[in-house]
N, C-alpha and C. Protein backbone atom coordinates (compact mmCIF):
# COMPACT_ATOMS: atom_id res chain seq x y z
N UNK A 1 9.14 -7.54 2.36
CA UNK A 1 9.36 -6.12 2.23
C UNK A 1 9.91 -5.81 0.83
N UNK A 2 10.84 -7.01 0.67
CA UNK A 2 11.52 -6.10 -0.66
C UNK A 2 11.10 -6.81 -2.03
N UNK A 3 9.94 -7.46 -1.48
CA UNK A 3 9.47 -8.59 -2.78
C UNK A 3 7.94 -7.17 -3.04
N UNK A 4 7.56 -6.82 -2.32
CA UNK A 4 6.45 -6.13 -2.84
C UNK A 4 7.07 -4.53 -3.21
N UNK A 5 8.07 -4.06 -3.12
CA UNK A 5 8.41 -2.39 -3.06
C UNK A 5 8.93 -2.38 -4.93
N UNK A 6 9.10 -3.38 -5.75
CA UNK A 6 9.19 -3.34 -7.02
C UNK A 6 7.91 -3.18 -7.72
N UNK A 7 6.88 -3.75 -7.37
CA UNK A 7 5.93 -3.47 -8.10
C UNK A 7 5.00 -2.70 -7.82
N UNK A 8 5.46 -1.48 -7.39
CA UNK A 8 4.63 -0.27 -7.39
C UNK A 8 5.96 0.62 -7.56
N UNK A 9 6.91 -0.10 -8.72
CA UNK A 9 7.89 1.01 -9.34
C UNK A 9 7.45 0.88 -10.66
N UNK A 10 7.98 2.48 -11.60
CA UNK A 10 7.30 2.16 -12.53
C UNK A 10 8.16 1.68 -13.65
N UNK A 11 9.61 1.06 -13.30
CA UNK A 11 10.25 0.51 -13.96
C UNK A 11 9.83 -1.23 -14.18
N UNK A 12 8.97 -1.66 -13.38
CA UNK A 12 8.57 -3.22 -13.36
C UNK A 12 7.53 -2.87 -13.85
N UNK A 13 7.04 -2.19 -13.88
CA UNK A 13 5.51 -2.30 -15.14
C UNK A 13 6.01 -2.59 -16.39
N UNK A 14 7.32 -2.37 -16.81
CA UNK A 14 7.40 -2.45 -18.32
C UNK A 14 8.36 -4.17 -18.56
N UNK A 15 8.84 -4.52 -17.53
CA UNK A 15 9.49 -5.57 -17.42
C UNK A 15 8.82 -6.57 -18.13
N UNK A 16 9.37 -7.62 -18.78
CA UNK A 16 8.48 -8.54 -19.69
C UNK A 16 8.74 -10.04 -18.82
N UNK A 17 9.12 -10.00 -17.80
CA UNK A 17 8.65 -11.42 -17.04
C UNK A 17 8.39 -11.17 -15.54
N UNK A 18 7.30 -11.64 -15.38
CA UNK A 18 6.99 -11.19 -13.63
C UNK A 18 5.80 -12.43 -13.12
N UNK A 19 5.72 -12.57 -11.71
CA UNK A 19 5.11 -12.97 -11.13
C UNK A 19 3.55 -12.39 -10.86
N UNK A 20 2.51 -13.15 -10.85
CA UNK A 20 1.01 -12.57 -10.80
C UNK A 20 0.43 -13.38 -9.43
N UNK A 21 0.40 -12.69 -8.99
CA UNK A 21 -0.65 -13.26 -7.54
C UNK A 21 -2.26 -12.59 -7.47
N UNK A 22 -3.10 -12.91 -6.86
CA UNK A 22 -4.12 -12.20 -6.22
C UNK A 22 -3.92 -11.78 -4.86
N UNK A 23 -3.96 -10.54 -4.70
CA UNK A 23 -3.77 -9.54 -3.37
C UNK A 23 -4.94 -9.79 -2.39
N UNK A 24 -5.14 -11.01 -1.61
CA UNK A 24 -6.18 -10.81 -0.74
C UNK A 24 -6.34 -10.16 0.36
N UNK A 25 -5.57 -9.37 0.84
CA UNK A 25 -5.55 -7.89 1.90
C UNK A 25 -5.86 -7.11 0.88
N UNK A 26 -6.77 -6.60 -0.02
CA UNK A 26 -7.27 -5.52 -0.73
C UNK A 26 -8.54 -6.14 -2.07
N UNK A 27 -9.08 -5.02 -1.97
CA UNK A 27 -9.82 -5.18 -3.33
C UNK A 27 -10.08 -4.00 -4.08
N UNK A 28 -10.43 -3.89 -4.94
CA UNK A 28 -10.37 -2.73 -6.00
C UNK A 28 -12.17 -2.10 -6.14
N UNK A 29 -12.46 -1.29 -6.68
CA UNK A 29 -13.00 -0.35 -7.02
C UNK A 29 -14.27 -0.64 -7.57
N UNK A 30 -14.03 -1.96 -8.19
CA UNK A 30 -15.11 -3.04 -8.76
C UNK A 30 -16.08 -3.82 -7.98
N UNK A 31 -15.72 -3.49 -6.85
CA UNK A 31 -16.69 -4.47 -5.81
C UNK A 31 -15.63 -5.04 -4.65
N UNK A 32 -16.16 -5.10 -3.59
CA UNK A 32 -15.91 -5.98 -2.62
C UNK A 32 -15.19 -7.84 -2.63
N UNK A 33 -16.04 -7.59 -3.69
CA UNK A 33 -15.54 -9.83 -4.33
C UNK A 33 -14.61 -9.15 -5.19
N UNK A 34 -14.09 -8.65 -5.70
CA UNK A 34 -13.02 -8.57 -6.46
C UNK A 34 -11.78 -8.35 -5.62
N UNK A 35 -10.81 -9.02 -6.24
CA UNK A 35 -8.98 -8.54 -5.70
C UNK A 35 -8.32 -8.28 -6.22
N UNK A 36 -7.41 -7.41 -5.84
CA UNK A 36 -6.34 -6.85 -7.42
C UNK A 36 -5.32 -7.59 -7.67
N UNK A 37 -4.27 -7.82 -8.76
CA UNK A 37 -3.46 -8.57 -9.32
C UNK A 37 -2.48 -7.87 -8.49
N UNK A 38 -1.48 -8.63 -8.05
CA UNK A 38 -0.62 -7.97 -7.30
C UNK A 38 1.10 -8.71 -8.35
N UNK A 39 1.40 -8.21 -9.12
CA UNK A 39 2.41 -8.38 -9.72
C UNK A 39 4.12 -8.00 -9.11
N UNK A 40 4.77 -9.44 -8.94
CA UNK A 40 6.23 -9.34 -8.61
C UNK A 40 6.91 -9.70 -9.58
N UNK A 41 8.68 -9.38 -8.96
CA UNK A 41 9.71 -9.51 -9.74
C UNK A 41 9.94 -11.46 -10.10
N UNK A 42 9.87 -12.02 -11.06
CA UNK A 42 9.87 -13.12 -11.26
C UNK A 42 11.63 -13.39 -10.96
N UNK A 43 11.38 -14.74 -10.67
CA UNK A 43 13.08 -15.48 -10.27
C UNK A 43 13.99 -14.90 -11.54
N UNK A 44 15.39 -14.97 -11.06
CA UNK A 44 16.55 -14.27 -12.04
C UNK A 44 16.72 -13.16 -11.54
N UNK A 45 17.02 -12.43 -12.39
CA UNK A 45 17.56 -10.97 -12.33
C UNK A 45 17.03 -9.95 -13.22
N UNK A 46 17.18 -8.80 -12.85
CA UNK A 46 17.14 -7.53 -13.71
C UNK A 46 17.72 -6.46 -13.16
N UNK A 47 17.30 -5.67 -13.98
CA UNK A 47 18.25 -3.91 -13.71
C UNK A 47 17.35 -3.06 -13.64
N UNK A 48 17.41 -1.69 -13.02
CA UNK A 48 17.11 -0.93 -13.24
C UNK A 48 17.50 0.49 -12.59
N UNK A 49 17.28 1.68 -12.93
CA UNK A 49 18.03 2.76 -12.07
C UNK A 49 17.17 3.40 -11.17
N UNK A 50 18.11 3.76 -10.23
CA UNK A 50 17.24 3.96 -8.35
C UNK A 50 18.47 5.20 -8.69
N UNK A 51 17.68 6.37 -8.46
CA UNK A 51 18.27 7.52 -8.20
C UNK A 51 19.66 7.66 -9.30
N UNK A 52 19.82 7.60 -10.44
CA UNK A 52 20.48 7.53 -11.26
C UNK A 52 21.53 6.12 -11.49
N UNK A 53 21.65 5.78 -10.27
CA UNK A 53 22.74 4.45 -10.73
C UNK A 53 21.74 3.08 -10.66
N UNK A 54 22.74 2.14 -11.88
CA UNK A 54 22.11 0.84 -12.18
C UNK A 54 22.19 -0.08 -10.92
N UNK A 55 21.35 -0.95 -10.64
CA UNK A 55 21.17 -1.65 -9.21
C UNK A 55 20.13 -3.00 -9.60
N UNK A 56 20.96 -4.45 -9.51
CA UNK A 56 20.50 -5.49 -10.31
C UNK A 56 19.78 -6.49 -8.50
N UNK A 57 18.86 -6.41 -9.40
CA UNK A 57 17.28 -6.91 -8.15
C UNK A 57 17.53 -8.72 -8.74
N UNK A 58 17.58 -9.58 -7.77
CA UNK A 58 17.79 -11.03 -8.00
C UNK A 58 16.84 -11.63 -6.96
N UNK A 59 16.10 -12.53 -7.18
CA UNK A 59 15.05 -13.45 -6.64
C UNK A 59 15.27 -14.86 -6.91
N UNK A 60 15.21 -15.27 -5.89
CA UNK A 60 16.03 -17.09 -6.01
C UNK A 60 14.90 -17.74 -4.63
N UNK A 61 14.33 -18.94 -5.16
CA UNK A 61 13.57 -19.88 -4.88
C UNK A 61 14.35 -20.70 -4.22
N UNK A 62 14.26 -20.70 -2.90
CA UNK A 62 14.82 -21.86 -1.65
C UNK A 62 14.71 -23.20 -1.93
N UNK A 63 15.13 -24.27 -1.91
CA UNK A 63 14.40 -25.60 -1.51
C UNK A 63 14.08 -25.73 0.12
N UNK A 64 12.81 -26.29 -0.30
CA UNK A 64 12.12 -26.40 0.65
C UNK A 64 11.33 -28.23 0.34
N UNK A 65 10.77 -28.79 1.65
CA UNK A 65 10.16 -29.94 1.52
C UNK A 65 8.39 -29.62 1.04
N UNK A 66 7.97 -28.32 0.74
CA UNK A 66 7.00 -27.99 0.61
C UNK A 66 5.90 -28.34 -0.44
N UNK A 67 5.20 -28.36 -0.98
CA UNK A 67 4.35 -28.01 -1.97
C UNK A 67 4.77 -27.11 -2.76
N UNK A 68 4.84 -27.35 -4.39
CA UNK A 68 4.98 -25.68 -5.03
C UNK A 68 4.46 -24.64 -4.54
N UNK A 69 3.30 -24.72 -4.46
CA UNK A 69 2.11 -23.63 -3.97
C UNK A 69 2.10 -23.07 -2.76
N UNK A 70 3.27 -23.48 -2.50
CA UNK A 70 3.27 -22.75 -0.36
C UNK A 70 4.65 -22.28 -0.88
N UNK A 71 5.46 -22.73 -1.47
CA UNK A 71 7.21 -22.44 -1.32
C UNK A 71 7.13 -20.72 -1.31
N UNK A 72 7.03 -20.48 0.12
CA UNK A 72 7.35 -19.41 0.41
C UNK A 72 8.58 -18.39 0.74
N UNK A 73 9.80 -19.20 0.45
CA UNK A 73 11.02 -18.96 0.69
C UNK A 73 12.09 -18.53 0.32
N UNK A 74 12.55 -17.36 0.04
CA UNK A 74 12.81 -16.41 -1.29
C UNK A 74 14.41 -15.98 -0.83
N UNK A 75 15.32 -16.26 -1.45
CA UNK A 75 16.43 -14.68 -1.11
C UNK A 75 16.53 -14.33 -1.99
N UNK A 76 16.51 -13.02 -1.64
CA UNK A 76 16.67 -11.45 -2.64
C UNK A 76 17.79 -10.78 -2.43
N UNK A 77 18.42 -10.44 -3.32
CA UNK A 77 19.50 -9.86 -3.45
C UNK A 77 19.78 -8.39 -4.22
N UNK A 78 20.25 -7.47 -3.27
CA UNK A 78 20.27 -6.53 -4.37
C UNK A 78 21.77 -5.91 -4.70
N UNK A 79 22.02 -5.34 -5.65
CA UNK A 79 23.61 -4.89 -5.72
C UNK A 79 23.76 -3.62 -6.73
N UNK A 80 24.91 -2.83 -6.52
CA UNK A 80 24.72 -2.03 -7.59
C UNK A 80 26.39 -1.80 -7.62
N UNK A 81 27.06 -1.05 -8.78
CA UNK A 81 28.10 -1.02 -9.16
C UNK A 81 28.64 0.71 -8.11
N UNK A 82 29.78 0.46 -7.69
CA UNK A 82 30.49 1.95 -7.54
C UNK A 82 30.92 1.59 -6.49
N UNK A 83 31.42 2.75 -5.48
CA UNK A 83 32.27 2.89 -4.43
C UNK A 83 31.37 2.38 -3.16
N UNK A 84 29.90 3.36 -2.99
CA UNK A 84 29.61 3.11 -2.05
C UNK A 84 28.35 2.22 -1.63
N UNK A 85 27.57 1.65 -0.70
CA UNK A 85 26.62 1.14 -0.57
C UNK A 85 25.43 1.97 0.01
N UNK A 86 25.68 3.26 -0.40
CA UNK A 86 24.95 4.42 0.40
C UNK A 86 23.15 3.77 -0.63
N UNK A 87 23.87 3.82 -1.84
CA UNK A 87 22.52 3.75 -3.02
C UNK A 87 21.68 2.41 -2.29
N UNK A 88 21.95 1.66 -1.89
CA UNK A 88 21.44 0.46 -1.51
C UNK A 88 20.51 0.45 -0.16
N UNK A 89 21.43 1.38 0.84
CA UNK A 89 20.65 1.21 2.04
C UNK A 89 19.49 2.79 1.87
N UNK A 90 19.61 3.37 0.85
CA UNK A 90 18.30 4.27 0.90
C UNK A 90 17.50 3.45 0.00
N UNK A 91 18.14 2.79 -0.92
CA UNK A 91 16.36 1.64 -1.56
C UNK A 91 16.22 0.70 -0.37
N UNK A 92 16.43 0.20 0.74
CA UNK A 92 15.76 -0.26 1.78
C UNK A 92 15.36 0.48 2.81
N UNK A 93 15.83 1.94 2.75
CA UNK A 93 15.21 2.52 3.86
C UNK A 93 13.82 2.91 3.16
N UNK A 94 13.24 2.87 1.97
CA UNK A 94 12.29 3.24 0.70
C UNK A 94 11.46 2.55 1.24
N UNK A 95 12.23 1.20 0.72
CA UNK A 95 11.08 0.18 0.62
C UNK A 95 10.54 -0.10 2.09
N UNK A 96 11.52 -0.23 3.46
CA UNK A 96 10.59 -0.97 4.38
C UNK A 96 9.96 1.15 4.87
N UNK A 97 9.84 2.05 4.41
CA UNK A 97 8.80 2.91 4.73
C UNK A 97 7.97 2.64 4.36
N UNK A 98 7.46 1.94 2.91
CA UNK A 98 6.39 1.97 2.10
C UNK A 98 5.46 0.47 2.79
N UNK A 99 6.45 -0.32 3.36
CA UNK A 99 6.15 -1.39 3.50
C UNK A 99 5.23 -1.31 4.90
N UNK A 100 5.89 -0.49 5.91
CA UNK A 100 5.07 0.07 7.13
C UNK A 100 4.22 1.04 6.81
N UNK A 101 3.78 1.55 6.56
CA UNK A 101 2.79 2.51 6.04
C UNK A 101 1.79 1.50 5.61
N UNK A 102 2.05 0.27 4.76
CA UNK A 102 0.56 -0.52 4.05
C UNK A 102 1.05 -1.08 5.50
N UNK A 103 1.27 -1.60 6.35
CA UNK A 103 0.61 -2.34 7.50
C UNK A 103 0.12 -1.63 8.92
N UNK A 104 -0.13 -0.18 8.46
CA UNK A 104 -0.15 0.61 9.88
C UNK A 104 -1.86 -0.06 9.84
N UNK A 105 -2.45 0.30 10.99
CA UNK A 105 -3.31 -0.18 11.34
C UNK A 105 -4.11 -1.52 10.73
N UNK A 106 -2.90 -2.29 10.64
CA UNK A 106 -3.25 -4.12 10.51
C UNK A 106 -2.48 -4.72 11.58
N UNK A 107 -3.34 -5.78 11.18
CA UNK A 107 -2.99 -6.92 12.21
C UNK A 107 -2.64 -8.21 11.35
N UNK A 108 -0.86 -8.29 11.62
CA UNK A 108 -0.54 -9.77 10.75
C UNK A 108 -0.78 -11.34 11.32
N UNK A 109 -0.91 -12.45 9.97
CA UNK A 109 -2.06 -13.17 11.13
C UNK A 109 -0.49 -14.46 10.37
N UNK A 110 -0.19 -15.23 11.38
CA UNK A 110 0.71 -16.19 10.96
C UNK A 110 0.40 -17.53 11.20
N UNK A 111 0.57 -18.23 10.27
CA UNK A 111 0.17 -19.87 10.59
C UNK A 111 1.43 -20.67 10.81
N UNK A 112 1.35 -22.25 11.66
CA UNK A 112 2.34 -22.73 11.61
C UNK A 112 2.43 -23.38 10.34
N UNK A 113 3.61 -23.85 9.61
CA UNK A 113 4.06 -24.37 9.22
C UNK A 113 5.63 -25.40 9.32
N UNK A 114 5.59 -26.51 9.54
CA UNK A 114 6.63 -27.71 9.91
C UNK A 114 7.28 -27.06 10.62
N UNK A 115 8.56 -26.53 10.72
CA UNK A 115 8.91 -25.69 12.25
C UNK A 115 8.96 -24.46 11.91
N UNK A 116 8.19 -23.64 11.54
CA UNK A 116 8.16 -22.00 11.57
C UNK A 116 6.93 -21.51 11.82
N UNK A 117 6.60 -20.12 12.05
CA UNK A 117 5.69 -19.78 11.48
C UNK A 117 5.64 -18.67 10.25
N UNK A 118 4.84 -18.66 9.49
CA UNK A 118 4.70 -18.10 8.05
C UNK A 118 3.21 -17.18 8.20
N UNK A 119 3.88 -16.05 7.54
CA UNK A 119 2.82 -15.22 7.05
C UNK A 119 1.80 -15.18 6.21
N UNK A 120 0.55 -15.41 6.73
CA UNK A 120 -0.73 -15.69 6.31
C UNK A 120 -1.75 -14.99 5.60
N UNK A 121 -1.80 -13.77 6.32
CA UNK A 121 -2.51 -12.67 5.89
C UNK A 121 -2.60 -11.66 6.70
N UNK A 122 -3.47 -10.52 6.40
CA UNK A 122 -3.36 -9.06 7.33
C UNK A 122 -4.97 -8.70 7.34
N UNK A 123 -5.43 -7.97 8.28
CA UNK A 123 -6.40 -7.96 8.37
C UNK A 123 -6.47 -6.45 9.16
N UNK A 124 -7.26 -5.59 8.78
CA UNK A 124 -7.33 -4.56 9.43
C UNK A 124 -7.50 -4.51 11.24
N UNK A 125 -7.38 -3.51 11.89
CA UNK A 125 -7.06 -3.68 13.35
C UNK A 125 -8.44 -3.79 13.92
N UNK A 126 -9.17 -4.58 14.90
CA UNK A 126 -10.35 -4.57 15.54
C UNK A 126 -10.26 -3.72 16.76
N UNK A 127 -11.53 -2.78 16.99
CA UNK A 127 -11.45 -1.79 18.24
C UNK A 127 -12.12 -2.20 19.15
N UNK A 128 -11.14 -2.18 20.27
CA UNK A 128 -12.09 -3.15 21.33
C UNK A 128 -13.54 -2.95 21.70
N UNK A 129 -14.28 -1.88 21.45
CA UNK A 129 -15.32 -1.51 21.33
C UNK A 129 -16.32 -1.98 20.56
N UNK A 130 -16.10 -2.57 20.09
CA UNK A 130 -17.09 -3.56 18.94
C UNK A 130 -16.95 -4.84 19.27
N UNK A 131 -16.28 -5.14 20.41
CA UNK A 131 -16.50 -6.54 20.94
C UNK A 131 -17.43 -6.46 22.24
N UNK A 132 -18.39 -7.35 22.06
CA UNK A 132 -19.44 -7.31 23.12
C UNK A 132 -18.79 -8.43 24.42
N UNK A 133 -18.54 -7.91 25.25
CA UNK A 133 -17.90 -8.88 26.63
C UNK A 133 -18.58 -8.16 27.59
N UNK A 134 -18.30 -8.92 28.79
CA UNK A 134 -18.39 -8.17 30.31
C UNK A 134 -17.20 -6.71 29.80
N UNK A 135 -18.17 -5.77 30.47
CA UNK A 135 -16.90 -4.45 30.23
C UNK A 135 -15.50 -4.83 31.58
N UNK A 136 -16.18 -4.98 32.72
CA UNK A 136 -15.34 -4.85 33.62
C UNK A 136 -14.12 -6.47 33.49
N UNK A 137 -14.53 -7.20 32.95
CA UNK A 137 -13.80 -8.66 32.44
C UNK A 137 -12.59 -8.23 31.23
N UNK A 138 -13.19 -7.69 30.34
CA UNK A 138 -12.32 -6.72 29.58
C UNK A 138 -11.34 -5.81 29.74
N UNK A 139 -11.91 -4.58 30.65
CA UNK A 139 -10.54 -3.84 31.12
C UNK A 139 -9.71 -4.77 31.71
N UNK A 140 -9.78 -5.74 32.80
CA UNK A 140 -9.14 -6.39 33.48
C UNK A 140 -7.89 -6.79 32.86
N UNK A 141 -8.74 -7.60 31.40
CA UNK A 141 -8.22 -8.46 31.02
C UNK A 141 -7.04 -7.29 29.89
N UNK A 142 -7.57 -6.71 29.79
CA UNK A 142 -6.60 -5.38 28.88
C UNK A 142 -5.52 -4.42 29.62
N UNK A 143 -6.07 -4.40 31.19
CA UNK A 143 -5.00 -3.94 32.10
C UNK A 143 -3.81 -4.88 32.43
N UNK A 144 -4.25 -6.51 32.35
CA UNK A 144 -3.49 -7.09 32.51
C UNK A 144 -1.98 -7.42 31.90
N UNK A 145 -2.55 -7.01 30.53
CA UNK A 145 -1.82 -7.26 29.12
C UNK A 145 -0.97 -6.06 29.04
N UNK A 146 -1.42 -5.10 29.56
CA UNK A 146 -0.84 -3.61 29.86
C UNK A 146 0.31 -3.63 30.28
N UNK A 147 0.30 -4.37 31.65
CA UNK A 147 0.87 -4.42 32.88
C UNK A 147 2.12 -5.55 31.93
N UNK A 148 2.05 -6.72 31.41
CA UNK A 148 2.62 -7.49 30.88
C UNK A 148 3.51 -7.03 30.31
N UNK A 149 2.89 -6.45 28.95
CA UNK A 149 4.11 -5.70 27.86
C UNK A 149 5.27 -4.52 28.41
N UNK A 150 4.93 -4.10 29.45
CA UNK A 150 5.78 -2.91 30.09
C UNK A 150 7.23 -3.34 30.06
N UNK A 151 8.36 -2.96 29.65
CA UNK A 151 9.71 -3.19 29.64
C UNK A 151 9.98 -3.72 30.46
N UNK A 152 9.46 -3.16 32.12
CA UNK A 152 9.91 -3.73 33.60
C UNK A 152 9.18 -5.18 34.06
N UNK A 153 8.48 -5.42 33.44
CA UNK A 153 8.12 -6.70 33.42
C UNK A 153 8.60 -7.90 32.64
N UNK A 154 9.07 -7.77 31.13
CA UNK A 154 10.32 -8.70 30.65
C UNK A 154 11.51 -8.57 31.44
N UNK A 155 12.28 -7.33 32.62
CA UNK A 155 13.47 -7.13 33.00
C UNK A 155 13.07 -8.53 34.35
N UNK A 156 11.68 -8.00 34.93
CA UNK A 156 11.68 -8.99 36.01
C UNK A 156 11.50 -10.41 35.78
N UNK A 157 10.93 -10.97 34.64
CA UNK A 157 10.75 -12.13 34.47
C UNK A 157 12.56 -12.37 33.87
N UNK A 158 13.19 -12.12 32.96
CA UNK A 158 14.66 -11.98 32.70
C UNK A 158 15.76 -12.28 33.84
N UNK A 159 15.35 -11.40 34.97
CA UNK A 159 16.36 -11.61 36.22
C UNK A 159 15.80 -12.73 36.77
N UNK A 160 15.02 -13.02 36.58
CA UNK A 160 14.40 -14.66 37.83
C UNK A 160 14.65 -15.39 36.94
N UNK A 161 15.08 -15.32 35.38
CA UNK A 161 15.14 -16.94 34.83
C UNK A 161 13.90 -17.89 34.27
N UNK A 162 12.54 -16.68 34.56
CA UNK A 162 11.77 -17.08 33.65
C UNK A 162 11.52 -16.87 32.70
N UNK A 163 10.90 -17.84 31.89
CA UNK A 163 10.43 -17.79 30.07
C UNK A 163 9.49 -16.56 29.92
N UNK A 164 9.15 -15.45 29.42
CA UNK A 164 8.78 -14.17 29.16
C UNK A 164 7.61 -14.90 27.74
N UNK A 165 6.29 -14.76 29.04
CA UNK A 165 5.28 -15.57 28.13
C UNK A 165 3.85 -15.60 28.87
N UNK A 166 2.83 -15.22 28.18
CA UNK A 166 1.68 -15.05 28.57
C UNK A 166 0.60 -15.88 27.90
N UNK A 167 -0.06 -16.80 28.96
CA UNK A 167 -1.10 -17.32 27.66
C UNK A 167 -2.54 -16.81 28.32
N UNK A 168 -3.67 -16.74 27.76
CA UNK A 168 -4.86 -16.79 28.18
C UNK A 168 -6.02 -17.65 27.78
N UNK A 169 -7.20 -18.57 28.29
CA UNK A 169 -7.41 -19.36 28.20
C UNK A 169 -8.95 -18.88 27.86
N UNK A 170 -9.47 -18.72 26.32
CA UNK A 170 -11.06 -18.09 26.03
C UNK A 170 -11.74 -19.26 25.77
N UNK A 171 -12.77 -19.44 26.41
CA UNK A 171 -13.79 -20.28 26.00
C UNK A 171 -15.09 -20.03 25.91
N UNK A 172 -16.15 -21.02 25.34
CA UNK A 172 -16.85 -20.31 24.83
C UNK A 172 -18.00 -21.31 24.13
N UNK A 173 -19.17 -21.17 23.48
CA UNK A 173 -19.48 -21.27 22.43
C UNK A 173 -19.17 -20.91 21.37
N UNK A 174 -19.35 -21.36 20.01
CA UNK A 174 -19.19 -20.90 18.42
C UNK A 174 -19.80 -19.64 18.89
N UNK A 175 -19.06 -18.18 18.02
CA UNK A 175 -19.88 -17.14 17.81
C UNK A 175 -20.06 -16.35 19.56
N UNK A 176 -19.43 -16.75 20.43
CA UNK A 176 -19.70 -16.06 21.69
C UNK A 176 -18.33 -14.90 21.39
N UNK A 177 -17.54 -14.31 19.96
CA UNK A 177 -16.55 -13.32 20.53
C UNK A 177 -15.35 -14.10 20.80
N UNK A 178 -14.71 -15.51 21.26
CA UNK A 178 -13.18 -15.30 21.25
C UNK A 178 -12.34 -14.60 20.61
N UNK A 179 -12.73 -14.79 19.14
CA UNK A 179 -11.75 -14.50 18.38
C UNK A 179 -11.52 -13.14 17.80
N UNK A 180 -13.23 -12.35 18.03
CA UNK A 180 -12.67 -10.87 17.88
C UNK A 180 -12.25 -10.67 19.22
N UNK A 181 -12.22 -10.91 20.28
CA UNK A 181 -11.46 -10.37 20.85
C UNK A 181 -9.87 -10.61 21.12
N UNK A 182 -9.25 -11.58 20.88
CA UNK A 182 -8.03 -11.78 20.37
C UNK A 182 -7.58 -11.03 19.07
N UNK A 183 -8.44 -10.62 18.10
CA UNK A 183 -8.29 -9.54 17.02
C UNK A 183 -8.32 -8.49 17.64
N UNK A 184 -9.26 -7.99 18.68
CA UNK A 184 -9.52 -6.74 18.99
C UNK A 184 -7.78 -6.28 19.98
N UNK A 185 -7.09 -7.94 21.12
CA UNK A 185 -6.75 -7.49 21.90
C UNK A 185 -4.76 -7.33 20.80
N UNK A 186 -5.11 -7.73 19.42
CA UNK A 186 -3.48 -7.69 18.84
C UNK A 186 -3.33 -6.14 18.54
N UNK A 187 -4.89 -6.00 17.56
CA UNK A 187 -5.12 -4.14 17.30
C UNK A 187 -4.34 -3.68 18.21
N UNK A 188 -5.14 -3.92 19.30
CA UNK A 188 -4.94 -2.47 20.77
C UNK A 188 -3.12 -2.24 20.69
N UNK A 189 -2.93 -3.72 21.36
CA UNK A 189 -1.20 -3.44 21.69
C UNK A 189 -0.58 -3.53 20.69
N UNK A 190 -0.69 -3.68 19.04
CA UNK A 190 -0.02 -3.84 17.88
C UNK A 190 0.90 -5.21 18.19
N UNK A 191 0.28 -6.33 18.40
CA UNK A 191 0.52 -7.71 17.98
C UNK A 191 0.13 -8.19 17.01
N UNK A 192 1.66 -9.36 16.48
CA UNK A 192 0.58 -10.38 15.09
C UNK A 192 0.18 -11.50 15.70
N UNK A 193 -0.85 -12.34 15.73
CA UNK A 193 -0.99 -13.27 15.84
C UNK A 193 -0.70 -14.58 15.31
């Protein structure tokens, strides 16, 4: 959240050290095969002013047992000088608006990694309608999931002492649809996978 809400300020455009990635949830204007440079705040520190007062943005690289190229593991720090912390919690109420808004109708996709899971990529939401299944196998299977997520159904599995957990079992040939429909069924109820 707060690694991407700097660089679509226009105080880090002028910054003279930053991070360059390729944005593969987007492409630009140039074509479809193209992706845009998605530029962050590089490790250290800087300054800059958020609603008149100075407020110093810090990015620090975890150790991790990882690969350079995966070390996904960041704390960010932000701080600013004066009495109150009012300035601080409206640049995070900023940033995670801006941050929900680019993920409204996506679907975040997470991989494991050694004991976590990590954020992979985003992918726009699939409508169950563009998945070819049995219709009546479908609602079923979408009423079921319905019935699942309902508040009163974590309260009842909660009071009995069971684990609050659903699996479903798709099989298939290559290309028979599992997997849009596991895309189609995160869309519907706004799950990441």
């Amino acid at each position: 959240m707060l690694l991407a809400w700097p660089s679509d300020q226009f105080f880090f455009r002028y910054d003279n050290s930053c991070l360059v990635r390729v944005d593969i949830n987007k492409t630009t204007s140039y074509g479809p095969n193209t992706k845009p440079l998605r530029f962050e705040p590089w490790g250290g520190e800087f300054w800059f002013r958020y609603e008149g007062q100075w407020v110093a943005f810090k990015r620090v690289g975890k150790q991790n047992k990882e690969p350079v190229f995966v070390k996904e593991i960041k704390d960010v720090s932000i701080r600013c000088y004066g009495w109150s912390t009012s300035i601080l919690r409206a640049l995070m109420d900023e940033s995670r608006e801006e941050d929900l808004e680019n993920l409204c109708g996506k679907t975040l996709i997470f991989e494991g990694r050694e004991k976590r899971w990590v954020w992979s990529m985003t992918r726009s939401n699939r409508d169950s309608s563009t998945v070819l299944h049995d219709s009546q196998a479908q609602a079923a299977l979408f009423g079921d999931i319905d019935r699942f997520l309902e508040p009163s159904t974590r309260k009842w599995y909660t009071d009995r002492g069971i684990p609050y957990r659903r699996g479903y079992l798709l099989h298939g040939p290559s290309g028979t649809g599992k997997s849009s429909l596991s895309f189609s069924i995160a869309g519907n109820f706004r799950l990441d996978l």
